[in-house]
C-alpha atoms as a PDB file:
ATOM      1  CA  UNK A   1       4.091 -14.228 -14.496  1.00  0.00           C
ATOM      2  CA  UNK A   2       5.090 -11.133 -13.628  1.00  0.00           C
ATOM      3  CA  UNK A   3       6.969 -10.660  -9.845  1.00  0.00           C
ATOM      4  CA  UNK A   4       6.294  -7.887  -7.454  1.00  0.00           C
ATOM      5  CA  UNK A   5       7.854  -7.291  -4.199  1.00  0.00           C
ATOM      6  CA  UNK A   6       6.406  -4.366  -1.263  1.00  0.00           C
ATOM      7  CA  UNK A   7      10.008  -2.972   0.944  1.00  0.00           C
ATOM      8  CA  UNK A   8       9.566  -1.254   3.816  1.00  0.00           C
ATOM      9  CA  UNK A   9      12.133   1.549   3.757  1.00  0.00           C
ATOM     10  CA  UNK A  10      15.100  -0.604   5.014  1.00  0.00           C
ATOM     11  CA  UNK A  11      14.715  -2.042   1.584  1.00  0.00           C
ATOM     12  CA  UNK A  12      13.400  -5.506   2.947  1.00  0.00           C
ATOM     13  CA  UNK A  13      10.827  -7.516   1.081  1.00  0.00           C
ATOM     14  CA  UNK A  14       7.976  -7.646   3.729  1.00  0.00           C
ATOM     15  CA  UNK A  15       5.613  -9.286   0.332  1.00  0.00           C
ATOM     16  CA  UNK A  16       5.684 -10.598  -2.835  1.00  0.00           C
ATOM     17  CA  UNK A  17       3.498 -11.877  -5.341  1.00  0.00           C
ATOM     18  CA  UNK A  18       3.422 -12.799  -8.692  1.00  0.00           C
ATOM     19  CA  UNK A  19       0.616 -13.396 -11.130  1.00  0.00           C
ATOM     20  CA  UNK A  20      -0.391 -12.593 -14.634  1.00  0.00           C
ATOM     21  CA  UNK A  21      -0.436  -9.398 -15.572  1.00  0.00           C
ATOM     22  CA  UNK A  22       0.349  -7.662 -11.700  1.00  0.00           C
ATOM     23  CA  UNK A  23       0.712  -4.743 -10.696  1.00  0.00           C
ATOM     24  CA  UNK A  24       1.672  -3.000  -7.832  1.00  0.00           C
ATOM     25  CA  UNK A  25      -1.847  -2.270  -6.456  1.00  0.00           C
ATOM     26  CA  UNK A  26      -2.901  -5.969  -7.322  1.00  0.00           C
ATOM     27  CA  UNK A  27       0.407  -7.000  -5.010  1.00  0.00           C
ATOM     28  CA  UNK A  28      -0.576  -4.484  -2.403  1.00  0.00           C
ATOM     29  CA  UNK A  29      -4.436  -5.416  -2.399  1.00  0.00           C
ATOM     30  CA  UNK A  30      -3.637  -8.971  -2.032  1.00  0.00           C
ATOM     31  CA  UNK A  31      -1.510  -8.349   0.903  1.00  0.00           C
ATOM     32  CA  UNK A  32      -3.557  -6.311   2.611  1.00  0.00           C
ATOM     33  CA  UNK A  33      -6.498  -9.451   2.208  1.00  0.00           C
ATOM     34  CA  UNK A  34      -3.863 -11.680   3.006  1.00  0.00           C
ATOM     35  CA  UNK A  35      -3.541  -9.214   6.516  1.00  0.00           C
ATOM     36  CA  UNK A  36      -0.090  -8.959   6.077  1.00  0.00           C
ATOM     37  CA  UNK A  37       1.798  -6.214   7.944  1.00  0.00           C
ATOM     38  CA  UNK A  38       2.688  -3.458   5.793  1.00  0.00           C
ATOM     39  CA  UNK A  39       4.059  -1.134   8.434  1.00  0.00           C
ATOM     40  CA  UNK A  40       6.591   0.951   7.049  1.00  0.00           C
ATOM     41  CA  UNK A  41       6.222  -0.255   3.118  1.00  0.00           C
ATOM     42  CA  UNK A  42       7.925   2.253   0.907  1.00  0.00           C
ATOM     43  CA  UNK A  43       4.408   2.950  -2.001  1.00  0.00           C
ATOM     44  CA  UNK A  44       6.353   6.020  -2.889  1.00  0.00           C
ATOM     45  CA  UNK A  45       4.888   6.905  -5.973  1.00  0.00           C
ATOM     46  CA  UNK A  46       2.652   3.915  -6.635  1.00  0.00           C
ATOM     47  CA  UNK A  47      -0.239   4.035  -8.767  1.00  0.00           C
ATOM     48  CA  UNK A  48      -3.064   3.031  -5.970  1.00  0.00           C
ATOM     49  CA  UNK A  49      -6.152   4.472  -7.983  1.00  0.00           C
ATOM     50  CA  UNK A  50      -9.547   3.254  -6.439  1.00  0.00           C
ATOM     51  CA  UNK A  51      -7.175   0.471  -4.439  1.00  0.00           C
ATOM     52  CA  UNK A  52      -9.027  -1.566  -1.939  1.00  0.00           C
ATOM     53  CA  UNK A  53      -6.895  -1.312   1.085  1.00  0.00           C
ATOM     54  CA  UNK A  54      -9.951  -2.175   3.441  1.00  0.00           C
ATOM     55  CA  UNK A  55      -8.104  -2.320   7.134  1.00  0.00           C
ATOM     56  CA  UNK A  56      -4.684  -2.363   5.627  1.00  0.00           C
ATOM     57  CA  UNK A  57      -1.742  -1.869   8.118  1.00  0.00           C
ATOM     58  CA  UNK A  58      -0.138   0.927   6.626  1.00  0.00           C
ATOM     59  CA  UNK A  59       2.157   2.737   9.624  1.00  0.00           C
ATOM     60  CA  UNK A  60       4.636   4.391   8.975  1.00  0.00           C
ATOM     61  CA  UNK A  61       4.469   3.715   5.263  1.00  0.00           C
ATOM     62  CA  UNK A  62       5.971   6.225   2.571  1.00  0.00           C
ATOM     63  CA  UNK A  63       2.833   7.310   0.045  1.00  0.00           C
ATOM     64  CA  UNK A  64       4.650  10.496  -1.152  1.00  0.00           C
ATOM     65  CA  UNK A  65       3.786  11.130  -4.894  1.00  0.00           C
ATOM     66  CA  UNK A  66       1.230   8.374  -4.838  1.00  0.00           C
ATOM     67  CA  UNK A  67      -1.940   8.488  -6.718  1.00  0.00           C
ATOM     68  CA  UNK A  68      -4.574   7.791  -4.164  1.00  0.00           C
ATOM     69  CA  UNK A  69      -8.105   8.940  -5.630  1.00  0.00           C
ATOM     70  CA  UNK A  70     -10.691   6.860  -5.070  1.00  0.00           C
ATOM     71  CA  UNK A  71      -8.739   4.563  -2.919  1.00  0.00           C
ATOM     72  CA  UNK A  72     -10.466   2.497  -0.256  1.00  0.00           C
ATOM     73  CA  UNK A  73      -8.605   3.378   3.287  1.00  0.00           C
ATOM     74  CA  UNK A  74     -11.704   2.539   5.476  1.00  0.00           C
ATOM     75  CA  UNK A  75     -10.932   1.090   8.429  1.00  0.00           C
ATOM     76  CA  UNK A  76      -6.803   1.672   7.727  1.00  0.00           C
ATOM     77  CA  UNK A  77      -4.019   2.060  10.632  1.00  0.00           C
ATOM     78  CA  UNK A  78      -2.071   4.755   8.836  1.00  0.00           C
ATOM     79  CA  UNK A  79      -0.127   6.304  11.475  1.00  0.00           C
ATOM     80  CA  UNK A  80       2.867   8.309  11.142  1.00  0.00           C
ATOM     81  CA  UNK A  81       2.465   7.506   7.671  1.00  0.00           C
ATOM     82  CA  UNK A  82       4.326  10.420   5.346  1.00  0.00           C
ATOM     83  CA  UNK A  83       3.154  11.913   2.024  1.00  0.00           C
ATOM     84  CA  UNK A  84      -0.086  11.432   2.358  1.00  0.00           C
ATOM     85  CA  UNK A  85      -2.269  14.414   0.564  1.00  0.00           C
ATOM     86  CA  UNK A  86      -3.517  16.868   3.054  1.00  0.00           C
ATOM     87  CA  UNK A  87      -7.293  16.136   4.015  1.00  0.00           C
ATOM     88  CA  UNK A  88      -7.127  12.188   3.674  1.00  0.00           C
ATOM     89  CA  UNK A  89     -10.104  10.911   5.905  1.00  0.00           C
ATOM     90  CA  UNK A  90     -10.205   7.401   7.180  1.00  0.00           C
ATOM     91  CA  UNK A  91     -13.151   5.655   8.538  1.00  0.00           C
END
């Protein structure tokens, strides 16, 4: 089983999950169908290629240097959320 935990940038665990072979967009997409706050999670960097974050409740999050294409933000609160690549369109 492998652990992950999602901080916000206080460095508090606001999720974790572990499973066979996880990653961190596994952790993140099980959150977000979980509906689990993820208001100011610190994804800086995270690999979130064609995630599923459906309605996620990413505020304030930090997504600098995050791979995003082809992820699923439809329907996403992502307000005053930094790093996120110029032109990124939520419906």
């Amino acid at each position: 089983m492998i652990k992950i935990e999602i901080e916000n940038r206080g460095g508090n665990v606001i999720y974790s999950h572990d499973c066979e072979n996880n990653t961190l967009r596994l952790t993140l997409e099980k959150a977000v169908s979980e509906k689990v706050g993820l208001r100011g999670a610190n994804l800086r960097g995270a690999d979130l290629r064609d995630a599923n974050l459906w309605g996620a409740d990413l505020e304030g999050a930090h997504l600098g240097g995050a791979t995003l294409g082809g992820a699923d933000f439809t329907g996403a609160c992502i307000e005053n959320a930094t790093g996120l690549p110029i032109g990124l369109e939520v419906k």
